[in-house]
Structures are given as C-alpha cells and as structure tokens.
PDB file of N, CA and C in Angstrom:
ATOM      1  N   UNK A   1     -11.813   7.575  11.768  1.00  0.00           N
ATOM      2  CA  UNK A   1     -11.092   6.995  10.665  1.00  0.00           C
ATOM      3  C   UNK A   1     -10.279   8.102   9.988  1.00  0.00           C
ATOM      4  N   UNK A   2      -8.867   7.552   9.568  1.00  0.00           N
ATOM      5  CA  UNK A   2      -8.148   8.858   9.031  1.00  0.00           C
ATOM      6  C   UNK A   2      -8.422   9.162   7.600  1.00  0.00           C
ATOM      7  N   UNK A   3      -8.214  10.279   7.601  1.00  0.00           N
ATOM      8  CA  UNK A   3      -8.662  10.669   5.909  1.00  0.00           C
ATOM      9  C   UNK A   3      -7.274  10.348   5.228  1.00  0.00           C
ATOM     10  N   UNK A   4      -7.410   9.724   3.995  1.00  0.00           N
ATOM     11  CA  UNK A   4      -6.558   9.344   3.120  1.00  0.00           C
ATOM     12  C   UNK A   4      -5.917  10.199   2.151  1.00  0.00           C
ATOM     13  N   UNK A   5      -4.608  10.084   2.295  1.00  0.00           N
ATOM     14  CA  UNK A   5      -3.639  11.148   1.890  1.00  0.00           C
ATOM     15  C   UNK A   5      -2.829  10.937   0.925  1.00  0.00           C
ATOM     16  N   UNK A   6      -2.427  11.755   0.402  1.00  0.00           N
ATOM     17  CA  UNK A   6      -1.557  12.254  -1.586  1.00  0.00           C
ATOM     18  C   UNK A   6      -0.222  11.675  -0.932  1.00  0.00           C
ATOM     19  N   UNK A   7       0.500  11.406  -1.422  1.00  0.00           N
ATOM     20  CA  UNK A   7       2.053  11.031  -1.050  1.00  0.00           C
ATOM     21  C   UNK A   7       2.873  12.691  -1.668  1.00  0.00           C
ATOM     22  N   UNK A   8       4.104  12.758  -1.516  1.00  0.00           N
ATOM     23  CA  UNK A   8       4.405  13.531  -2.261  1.00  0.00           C
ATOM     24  C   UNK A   8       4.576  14.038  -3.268  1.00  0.00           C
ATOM     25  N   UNK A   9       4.674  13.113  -4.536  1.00  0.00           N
ATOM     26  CA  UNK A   9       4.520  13.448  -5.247  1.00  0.00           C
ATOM     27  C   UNK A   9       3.136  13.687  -5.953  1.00  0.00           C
ATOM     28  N   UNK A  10       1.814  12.846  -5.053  1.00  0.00           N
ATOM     29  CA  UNK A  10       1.127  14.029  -5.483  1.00  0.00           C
ATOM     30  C   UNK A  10       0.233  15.143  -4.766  1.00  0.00           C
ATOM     31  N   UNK A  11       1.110  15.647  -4.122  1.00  0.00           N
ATOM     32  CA  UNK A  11       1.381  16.823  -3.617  1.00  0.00           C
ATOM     33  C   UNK A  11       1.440  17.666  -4.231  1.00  0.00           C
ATOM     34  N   UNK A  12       2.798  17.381  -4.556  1.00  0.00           N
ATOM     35  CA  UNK A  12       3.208  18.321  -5.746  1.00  0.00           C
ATOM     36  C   UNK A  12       2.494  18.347  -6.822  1.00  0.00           C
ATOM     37  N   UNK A  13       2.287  17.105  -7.176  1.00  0.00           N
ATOM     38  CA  UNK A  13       1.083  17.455  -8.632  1.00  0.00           C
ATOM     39  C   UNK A  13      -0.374  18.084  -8.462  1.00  0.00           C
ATOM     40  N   UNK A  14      -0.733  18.220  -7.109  1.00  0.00           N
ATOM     41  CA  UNK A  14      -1.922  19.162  -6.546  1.00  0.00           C
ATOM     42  C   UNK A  14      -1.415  20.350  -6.418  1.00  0.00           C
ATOM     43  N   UNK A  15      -0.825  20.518  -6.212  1.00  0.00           N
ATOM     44  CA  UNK A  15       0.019  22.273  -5.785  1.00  0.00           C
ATOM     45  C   UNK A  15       0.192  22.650  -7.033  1.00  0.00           C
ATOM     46  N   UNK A  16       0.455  21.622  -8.648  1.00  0.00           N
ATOM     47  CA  UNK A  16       0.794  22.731  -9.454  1.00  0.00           C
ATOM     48  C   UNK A  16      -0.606  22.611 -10.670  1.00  0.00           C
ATOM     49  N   UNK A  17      -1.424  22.115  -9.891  1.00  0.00           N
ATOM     50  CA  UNK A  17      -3.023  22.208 -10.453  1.00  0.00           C
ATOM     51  C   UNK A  17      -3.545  23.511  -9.990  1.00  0.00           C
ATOM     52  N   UNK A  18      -2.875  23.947  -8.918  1.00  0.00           N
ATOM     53  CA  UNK A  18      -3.819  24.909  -8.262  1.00  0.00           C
ATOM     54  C   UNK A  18      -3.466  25.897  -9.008  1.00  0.00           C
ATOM     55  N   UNK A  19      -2.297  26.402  -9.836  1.00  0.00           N
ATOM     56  CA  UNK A  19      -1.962  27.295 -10.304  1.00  0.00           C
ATOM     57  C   UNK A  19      -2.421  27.105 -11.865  1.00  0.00           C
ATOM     58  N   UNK A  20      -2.551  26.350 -11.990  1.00  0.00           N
ATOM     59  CA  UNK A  20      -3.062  25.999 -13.834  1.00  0.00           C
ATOM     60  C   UNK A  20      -4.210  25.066 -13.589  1.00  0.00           C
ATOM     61  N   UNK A  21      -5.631  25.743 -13.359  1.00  0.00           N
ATOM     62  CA  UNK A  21      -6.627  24.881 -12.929  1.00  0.00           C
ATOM     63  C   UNK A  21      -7.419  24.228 -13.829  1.00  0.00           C
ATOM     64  N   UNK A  22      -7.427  25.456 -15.387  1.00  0.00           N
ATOM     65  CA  UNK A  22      -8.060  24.739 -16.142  1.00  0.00           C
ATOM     66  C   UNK A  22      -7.076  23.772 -17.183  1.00  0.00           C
ATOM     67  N   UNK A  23      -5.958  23.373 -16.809  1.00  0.00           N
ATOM     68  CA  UNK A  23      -5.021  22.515 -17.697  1.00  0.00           C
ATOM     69  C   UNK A  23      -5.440  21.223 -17.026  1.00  0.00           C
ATOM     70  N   UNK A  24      -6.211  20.784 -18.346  1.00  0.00           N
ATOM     71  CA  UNK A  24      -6.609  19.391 -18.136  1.00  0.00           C
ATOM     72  C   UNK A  24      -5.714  17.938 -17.849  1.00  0.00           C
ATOM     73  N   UNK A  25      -4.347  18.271 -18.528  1.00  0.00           N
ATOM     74  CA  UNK A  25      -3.703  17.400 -18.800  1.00  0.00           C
ATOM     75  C   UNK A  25      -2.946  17.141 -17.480  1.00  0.00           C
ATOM     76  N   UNK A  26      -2.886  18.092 -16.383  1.00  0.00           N
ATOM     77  CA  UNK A  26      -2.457  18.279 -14.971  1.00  0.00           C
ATOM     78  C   UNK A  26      -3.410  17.488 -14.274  1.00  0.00           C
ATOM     79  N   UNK A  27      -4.711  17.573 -14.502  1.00  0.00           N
ATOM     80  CA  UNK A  27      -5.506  17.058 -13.446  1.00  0.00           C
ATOM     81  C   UNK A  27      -5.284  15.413 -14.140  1.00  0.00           C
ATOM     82  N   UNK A  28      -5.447  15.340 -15.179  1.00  0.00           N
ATOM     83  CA  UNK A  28      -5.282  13.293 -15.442  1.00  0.00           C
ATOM     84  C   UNK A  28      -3.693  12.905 -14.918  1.00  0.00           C
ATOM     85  N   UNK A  29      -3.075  13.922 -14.654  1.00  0.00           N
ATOM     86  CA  UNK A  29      -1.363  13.504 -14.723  1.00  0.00           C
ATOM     87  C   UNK A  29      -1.376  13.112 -13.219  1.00  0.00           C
ATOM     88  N   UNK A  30      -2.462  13.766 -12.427  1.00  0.00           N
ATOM     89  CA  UNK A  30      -3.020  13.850 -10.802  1.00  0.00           C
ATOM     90  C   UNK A  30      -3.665  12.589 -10.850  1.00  0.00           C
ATOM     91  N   UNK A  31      -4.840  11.992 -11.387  1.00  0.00           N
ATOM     92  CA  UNK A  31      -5.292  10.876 -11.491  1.00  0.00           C
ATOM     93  C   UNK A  31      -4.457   9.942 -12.248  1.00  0.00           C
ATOM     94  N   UNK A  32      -3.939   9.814 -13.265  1.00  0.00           N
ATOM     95  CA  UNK A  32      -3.215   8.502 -13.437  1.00  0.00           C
ATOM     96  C   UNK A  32      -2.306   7.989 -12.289  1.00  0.00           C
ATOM     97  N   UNK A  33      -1.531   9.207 -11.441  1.00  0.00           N
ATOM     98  CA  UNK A  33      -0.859   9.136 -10.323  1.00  0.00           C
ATOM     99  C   UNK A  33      -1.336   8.047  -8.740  1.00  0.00           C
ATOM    100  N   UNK A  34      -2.499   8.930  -9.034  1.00  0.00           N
ATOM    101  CA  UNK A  34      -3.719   8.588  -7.672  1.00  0.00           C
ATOM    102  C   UNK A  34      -3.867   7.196  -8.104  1.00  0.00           C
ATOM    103  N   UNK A  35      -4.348   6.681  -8.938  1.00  0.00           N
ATOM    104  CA  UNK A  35      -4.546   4.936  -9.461  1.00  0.00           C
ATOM    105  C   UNK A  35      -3.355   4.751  -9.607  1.00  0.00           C
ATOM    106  N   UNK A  36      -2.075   4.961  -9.621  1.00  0.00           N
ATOM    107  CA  UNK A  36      -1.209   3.887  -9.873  1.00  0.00           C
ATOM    108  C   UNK A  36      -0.824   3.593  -8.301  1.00  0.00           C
ATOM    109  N   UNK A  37      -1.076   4.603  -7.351  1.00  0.00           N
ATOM    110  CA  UNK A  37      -0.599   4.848  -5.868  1.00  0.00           C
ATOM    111  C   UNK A  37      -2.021   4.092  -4.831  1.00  0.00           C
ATOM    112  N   UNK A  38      -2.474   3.964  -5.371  1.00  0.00           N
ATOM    113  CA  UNK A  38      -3.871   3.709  -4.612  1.00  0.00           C
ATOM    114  C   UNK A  38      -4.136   4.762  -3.735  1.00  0.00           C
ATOM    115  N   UNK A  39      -4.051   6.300  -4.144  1.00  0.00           N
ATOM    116  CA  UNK A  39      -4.594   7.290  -3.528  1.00  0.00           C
ATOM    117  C   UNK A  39      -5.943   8.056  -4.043  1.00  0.00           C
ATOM    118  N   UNK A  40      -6.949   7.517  -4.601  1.00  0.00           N
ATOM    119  CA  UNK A  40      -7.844   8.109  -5.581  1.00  0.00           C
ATOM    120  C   UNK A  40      -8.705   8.974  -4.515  1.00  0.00           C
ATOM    121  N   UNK A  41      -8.810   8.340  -3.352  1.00  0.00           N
ATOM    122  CA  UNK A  41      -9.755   8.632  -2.116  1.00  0.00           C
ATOM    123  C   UNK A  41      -9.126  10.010  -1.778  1.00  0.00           C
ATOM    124  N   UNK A  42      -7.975  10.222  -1.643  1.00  0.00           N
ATOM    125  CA  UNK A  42      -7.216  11.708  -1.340  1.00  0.00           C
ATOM    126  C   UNK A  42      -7.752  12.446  -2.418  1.00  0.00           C
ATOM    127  N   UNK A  43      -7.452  12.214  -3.364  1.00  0.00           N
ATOM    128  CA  UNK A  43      -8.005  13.035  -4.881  1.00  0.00           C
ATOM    129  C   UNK A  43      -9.095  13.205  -4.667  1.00  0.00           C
ATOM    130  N   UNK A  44     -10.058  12.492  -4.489  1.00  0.00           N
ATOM    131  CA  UNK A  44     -11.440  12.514  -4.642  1.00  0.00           C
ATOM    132  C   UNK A  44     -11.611  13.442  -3.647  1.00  0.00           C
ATOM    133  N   UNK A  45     -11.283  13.226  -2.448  1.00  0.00           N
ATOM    134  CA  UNK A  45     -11.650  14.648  -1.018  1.00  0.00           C
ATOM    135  C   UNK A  45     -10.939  15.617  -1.427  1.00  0.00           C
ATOM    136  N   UNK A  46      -9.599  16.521  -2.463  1.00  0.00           N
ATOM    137  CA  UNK A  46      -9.482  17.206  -2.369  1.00  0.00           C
ATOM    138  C   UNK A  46     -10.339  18.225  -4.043  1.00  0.00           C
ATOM    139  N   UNK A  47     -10.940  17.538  -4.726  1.00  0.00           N
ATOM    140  CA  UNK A  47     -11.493  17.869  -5.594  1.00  0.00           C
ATOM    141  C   UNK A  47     -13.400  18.210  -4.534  1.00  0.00           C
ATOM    142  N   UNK A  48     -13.412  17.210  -3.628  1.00  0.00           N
ATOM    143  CA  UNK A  48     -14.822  17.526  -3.054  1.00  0.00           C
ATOM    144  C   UNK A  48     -14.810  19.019  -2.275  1.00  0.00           C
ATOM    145  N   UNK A  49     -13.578  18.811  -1.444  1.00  0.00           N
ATOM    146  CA  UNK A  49     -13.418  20.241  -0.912  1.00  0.00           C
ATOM    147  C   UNK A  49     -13.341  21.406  -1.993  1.00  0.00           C
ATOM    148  N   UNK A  50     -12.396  21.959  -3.066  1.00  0.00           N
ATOM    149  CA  UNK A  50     -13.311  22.162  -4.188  1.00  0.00           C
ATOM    150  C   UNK A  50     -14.233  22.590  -4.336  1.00  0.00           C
ATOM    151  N   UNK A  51     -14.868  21.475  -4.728  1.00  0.00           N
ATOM    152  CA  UNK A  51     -16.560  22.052  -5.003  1.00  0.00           C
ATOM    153  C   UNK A  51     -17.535  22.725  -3.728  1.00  0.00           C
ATOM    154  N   UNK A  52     -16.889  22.670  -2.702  1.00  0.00           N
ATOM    155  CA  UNK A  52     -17.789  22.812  -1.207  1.00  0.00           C
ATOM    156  C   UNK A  52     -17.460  24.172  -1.354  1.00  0.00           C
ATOM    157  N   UNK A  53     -16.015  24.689  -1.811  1.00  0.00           N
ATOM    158  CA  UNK A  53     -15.912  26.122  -2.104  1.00  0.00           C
ATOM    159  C   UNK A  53     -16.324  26.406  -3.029  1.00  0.00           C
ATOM    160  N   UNK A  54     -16.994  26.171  -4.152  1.00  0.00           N
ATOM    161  CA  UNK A  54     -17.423  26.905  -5.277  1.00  0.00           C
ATOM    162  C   UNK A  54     -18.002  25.256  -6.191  1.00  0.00           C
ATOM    163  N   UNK A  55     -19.786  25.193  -5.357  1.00  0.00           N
ATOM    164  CA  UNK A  55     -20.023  24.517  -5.781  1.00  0.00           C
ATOM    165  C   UNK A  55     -20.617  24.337  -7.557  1.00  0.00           C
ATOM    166  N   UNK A  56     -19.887  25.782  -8.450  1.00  0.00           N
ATOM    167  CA  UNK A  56     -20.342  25.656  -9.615  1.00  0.00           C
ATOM    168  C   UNK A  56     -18.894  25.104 -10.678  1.00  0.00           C
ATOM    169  N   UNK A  57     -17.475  25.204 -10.042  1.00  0.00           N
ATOM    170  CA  UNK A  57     -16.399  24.483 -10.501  1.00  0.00           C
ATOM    171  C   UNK A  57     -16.855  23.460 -11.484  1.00  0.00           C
ATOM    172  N   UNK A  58     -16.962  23.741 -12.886  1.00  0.00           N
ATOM    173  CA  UNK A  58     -17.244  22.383 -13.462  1.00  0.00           C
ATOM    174  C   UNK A  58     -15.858  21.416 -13.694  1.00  0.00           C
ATOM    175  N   UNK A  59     -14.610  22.242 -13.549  1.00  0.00           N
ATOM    176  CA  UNK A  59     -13.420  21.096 -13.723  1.00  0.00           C
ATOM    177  C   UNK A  59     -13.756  20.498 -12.403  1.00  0.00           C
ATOM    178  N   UNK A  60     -13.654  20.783 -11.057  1.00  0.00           N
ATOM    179  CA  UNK A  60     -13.740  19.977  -9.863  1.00  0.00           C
ATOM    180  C   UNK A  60     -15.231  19.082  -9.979  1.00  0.00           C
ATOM    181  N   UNK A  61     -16.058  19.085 -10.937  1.00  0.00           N
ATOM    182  CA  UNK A  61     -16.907  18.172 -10.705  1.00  0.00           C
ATOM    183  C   UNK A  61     -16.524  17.453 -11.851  1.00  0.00           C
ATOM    184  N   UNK A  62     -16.196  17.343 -12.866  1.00  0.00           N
ATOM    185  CA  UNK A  62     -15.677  16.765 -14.306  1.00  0.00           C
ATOM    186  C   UNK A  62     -15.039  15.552 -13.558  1.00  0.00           C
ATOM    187  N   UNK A  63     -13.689  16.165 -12.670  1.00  0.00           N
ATOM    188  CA  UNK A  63     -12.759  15.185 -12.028  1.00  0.00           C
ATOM    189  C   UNK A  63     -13.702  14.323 -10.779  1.00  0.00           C
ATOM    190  N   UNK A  64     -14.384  14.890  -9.794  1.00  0.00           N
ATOM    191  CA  UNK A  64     -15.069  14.244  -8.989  1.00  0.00           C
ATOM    192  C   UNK A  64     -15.457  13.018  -9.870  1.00  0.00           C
ATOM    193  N   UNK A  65     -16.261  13.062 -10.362  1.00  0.00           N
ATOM    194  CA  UNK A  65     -17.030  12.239 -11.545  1.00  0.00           C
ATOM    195  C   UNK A  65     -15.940  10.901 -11.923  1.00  0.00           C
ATOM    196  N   UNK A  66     -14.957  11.898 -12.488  1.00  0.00           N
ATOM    197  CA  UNK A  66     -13.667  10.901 -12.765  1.00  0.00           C
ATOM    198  C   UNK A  66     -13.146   9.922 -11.814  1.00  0.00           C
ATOM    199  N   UNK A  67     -12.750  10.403 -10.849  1.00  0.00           N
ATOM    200  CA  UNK A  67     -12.530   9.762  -9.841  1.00  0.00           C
ATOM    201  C   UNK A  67     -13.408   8.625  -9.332  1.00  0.00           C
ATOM    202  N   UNK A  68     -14.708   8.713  -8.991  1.00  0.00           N
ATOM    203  CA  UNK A  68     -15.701   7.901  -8.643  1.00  0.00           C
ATOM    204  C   UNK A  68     -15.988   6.829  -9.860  1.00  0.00           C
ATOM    205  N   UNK A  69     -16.008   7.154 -11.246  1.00  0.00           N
ATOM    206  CA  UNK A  69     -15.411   6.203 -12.268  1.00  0.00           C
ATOM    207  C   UNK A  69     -14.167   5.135 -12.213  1.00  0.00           C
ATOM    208  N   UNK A  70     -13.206   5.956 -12.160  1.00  0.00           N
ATOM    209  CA  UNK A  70     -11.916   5.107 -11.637  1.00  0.00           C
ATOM    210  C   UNK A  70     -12.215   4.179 -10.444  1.00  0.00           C
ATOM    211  N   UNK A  71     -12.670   4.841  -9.282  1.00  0.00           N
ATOM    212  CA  UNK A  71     -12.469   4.185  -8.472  1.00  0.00           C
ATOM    213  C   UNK A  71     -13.812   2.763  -7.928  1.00  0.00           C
ATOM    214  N   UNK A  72     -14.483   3.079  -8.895  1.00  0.00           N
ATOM    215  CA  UNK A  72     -15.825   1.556  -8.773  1.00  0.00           C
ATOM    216  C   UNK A  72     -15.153   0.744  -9.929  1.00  0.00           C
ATOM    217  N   UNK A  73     -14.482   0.985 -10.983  1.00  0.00           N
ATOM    218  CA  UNK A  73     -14.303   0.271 -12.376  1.00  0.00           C
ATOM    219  C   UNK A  73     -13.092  -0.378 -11.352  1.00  0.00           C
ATOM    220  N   UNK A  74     -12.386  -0.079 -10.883  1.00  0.00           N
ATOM    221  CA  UNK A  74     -11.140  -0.776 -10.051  1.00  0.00           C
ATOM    222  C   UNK A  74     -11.434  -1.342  -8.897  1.00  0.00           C
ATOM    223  N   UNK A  75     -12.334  -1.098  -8.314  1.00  0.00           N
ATOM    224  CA  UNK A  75     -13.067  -1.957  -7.285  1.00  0.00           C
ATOM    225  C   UNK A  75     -13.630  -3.520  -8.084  1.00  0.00           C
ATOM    226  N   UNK A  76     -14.357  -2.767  -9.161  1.00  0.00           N
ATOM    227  CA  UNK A  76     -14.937  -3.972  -9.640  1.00  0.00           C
ATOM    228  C   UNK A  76     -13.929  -5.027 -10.046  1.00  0.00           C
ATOM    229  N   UNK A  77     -12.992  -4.759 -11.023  1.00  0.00           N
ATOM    230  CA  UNK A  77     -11.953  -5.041 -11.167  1.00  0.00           C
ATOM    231  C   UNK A  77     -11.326  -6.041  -9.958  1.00  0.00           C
ATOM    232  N   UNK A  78     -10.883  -5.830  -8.937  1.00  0.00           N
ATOM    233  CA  UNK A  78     -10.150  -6.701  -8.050  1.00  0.00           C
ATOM    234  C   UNK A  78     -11.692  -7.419  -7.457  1.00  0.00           C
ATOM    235  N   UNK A  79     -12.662  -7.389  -7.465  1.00  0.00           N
ATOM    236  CA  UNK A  79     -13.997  -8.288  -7.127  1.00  0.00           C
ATOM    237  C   UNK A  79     -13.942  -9.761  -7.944  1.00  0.00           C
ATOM    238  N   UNK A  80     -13.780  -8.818  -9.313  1.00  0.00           N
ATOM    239  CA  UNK A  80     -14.165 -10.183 -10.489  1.00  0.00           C
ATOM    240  C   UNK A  80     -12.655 -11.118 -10.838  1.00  0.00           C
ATOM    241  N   UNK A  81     -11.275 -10.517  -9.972  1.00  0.00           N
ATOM    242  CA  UNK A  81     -10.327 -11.159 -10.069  1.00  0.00           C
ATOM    243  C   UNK A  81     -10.332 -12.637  -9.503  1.00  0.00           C
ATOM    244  N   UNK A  82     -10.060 -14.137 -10.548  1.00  0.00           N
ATOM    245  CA  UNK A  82     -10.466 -15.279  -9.640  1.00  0.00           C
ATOM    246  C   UNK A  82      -9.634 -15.399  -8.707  1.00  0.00           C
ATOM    247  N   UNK A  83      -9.903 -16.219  -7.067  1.00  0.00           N
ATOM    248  CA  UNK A  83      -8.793 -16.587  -6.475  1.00  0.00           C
ATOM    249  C   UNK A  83      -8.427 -18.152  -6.594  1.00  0.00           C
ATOM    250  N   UNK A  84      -7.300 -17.931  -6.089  1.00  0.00           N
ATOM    251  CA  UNK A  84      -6.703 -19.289  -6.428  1.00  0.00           C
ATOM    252  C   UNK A  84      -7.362 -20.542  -5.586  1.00  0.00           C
ATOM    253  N   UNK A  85      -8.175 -21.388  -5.937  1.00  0.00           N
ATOM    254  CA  UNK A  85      -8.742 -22.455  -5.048  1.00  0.00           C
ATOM    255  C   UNK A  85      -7.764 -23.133  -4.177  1.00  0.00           C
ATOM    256  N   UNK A  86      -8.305 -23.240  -3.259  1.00  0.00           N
ATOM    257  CA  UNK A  86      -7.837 -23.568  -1.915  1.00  0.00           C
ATOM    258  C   UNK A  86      -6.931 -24.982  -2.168  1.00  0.00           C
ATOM    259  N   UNK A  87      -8.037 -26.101  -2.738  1.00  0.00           N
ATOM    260  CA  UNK A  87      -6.648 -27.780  -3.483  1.00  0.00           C
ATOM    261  C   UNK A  87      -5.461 -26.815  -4.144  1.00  0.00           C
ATOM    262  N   UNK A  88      -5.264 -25.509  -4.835  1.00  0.00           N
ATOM    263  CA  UNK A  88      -3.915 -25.775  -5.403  1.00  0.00           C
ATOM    264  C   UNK A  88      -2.667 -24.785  -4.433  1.00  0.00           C
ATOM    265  N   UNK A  89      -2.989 -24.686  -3.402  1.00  0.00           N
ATOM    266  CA  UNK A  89      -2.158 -23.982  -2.583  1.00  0.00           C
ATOM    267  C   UNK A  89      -1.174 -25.515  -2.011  1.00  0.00           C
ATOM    268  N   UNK A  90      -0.150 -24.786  -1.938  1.00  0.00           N
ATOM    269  CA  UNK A  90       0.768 -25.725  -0.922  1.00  0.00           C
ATOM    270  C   UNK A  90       0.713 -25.967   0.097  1.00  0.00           C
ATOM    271  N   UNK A  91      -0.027 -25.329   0.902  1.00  0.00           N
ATOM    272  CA  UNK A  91      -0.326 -25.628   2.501  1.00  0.00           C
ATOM    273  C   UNK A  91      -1.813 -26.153   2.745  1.00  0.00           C
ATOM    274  N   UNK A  92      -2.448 -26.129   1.702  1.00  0.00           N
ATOM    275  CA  UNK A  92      -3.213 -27.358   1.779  1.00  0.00           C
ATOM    276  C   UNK A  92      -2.827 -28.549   1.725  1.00  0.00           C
ATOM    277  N   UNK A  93      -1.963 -28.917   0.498  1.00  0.00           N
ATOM    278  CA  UNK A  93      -1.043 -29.911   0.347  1.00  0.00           C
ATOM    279  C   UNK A  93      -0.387 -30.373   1.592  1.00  0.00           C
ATOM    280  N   UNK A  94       0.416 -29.323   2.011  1.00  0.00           N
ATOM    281  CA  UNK A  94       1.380 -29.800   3.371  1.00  0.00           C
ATOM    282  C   UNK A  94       0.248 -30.305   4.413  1.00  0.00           C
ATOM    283  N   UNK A  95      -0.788 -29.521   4.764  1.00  0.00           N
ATOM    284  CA  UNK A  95      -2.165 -30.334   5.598  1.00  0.00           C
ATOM    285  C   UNK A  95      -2.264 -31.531   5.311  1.00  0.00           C
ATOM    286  N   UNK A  96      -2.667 -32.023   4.352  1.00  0.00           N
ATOM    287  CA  UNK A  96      -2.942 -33.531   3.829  1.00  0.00           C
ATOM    288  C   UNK A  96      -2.299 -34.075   4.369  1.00  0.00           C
ATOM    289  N   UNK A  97      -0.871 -33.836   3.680  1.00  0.00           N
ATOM    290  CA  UNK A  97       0.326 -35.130   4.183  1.00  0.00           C
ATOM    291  C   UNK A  97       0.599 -35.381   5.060  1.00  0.00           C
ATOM    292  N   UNK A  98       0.601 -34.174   5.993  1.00  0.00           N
ATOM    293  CA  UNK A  98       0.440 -33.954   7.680  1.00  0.00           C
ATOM    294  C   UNK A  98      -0.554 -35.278   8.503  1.00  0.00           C
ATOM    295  N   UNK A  99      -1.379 -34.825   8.036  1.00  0.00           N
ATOM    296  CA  UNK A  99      -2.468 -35.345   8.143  1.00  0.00           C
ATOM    297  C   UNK A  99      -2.854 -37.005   8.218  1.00  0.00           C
ATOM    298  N   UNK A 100      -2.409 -37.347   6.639  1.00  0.00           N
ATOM    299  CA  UNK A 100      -2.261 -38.891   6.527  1.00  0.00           C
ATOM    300  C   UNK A 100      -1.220 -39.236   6.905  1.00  0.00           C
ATOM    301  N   UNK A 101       0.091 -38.442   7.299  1.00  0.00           N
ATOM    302  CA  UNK A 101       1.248 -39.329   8.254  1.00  0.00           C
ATOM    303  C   UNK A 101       0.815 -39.221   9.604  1.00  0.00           C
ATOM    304  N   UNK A 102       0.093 -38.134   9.931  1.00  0.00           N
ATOM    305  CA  UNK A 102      -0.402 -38.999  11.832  1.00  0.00           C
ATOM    306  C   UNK A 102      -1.337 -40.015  11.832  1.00  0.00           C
ATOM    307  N   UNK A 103      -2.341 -39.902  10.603  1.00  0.00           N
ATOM    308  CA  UNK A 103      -3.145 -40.983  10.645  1.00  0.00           C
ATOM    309  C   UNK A 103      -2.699 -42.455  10.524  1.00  0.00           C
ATOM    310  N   UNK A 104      -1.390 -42.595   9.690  1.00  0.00           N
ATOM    311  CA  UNK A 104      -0.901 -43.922   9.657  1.00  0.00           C
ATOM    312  C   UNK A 104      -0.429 -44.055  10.887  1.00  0.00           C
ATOM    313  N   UNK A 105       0.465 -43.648  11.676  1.00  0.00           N
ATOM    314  CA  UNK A 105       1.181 -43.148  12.354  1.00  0.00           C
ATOM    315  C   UNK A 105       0.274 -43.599  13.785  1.00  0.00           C
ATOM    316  N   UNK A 106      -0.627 -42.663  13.781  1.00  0.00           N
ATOM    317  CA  UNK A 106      -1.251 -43.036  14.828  1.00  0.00           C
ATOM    318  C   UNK A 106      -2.301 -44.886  14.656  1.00  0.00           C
ATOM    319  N   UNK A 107      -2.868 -45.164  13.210  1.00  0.00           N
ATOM    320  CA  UNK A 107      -2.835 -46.577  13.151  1.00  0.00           C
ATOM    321  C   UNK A 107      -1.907 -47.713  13.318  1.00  0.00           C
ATOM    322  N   UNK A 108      -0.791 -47.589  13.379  1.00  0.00           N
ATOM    323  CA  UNK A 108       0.217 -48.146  13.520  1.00  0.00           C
ATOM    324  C   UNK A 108       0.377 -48.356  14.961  1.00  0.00           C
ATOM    325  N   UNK A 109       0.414 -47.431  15.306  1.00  0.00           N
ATOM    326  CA  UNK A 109       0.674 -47.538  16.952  1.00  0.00           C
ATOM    327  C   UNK A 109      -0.721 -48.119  18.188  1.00  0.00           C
ATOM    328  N   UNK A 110      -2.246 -47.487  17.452  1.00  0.00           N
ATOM    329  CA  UNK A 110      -2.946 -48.111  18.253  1.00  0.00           C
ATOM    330  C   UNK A 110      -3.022 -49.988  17.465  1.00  0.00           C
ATOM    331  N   UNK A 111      -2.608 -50.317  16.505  1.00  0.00           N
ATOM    332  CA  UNK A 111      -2.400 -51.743  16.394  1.00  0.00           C
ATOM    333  C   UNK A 111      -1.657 -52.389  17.201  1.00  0.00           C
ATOM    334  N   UNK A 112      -1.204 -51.502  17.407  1.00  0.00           N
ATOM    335  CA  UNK A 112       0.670 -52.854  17.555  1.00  0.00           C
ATOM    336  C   UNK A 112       0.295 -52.305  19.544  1.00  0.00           C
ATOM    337  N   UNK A 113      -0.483 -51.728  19.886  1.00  0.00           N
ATOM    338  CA  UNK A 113      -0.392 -51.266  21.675  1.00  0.00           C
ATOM    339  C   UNK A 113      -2.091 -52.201  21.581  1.00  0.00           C
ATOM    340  N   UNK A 114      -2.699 -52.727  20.684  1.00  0.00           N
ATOM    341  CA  UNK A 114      -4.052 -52.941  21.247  1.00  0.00           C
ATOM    342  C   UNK A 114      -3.985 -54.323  21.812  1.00  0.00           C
TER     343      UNK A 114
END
C-alpha cells in the first residue's frame, strides 16, 4: 500500500517547519493545510518519522497527538453524516416507473394474447 503524500504546497510548508521547528504557528498552518487537503496521514508519518529520530521531540509528539485528534474527530464526523434514503433518490423513482410500465405493459399484452 502506498504511503500517503503532502501535495506541494505542503511541501513547502514542511520544508519551512524544518527550519523554524519550534514556531508553532507553522506547524497548525501544516495541519489546517493537511485537513483541508485530506493529507493528515502524510503529516502524521512525517511528524512519526520525527519522533523515530529523536524520540524525546515534544513538538513532534504535541503534533502527532494533533493529528490523530483531527483525524478520528473527522472520521467521526463523515460516520455520523446522514445519508440520503434510498425512496428520495431519483433512480429509485425512475425504477418504479420502469417497473409499473412493464408491469402494465406486460398485463396488457398477456390479456389481450391469452
């Protein structure tokens, strides 16, 4: 399975974390990014790698943390979203009518051939 990847721009917003690591306002500017892109999973592996190098990083675990927040609260989120019941779609609709015009359709014809 492929590992999930930053787009460019946040790329770039990882590249200029690395140079200003403890500027907090860089790493949320990285996560608001990651949730609006649906890349949190890239974020999240490059903050894990991170900590695998220096597993005492408390910003790379602050954000880990963050991330795994974001990303169950937004899971949950599209779970508890209702879907639209199946009667109010249109192609249920179009089924029906379908449906009861072969049925007449076909009553009609085995009458009038019986």
């Amino acid at each position: 399975m492929p590992l999930a990847l930053l787009d460019s721009r946040g790329t770039e917003l990882w590249q200029e974390i690395q140079g200003h690591w403890s500027d907090a306002t860089r790493h949320e500017e990285l996560l608001k990014h990651c949730l609006q892109t649906g890349t949190l999973a890239a974020a999240g592996r490059l903050y894990r790698e991170r900590l695998d190098e220096d597993p005492k990083d408390a910003v790379a675990a602050k954000m880990q943390a963050q991330i795994l927040t974001k990303a169950t609260l937004t899971l949950s989120l599209n779970k508890s979203q209702p879907r639209e019941a199946v009667t109010r779609s249109r192609w249920f609709w179009a089924i029906v009518l379908l449906a009861m015009a072969l049925g007449i359709t076909g009553g009609l014809f085995w009458r009038k051939f019986r």
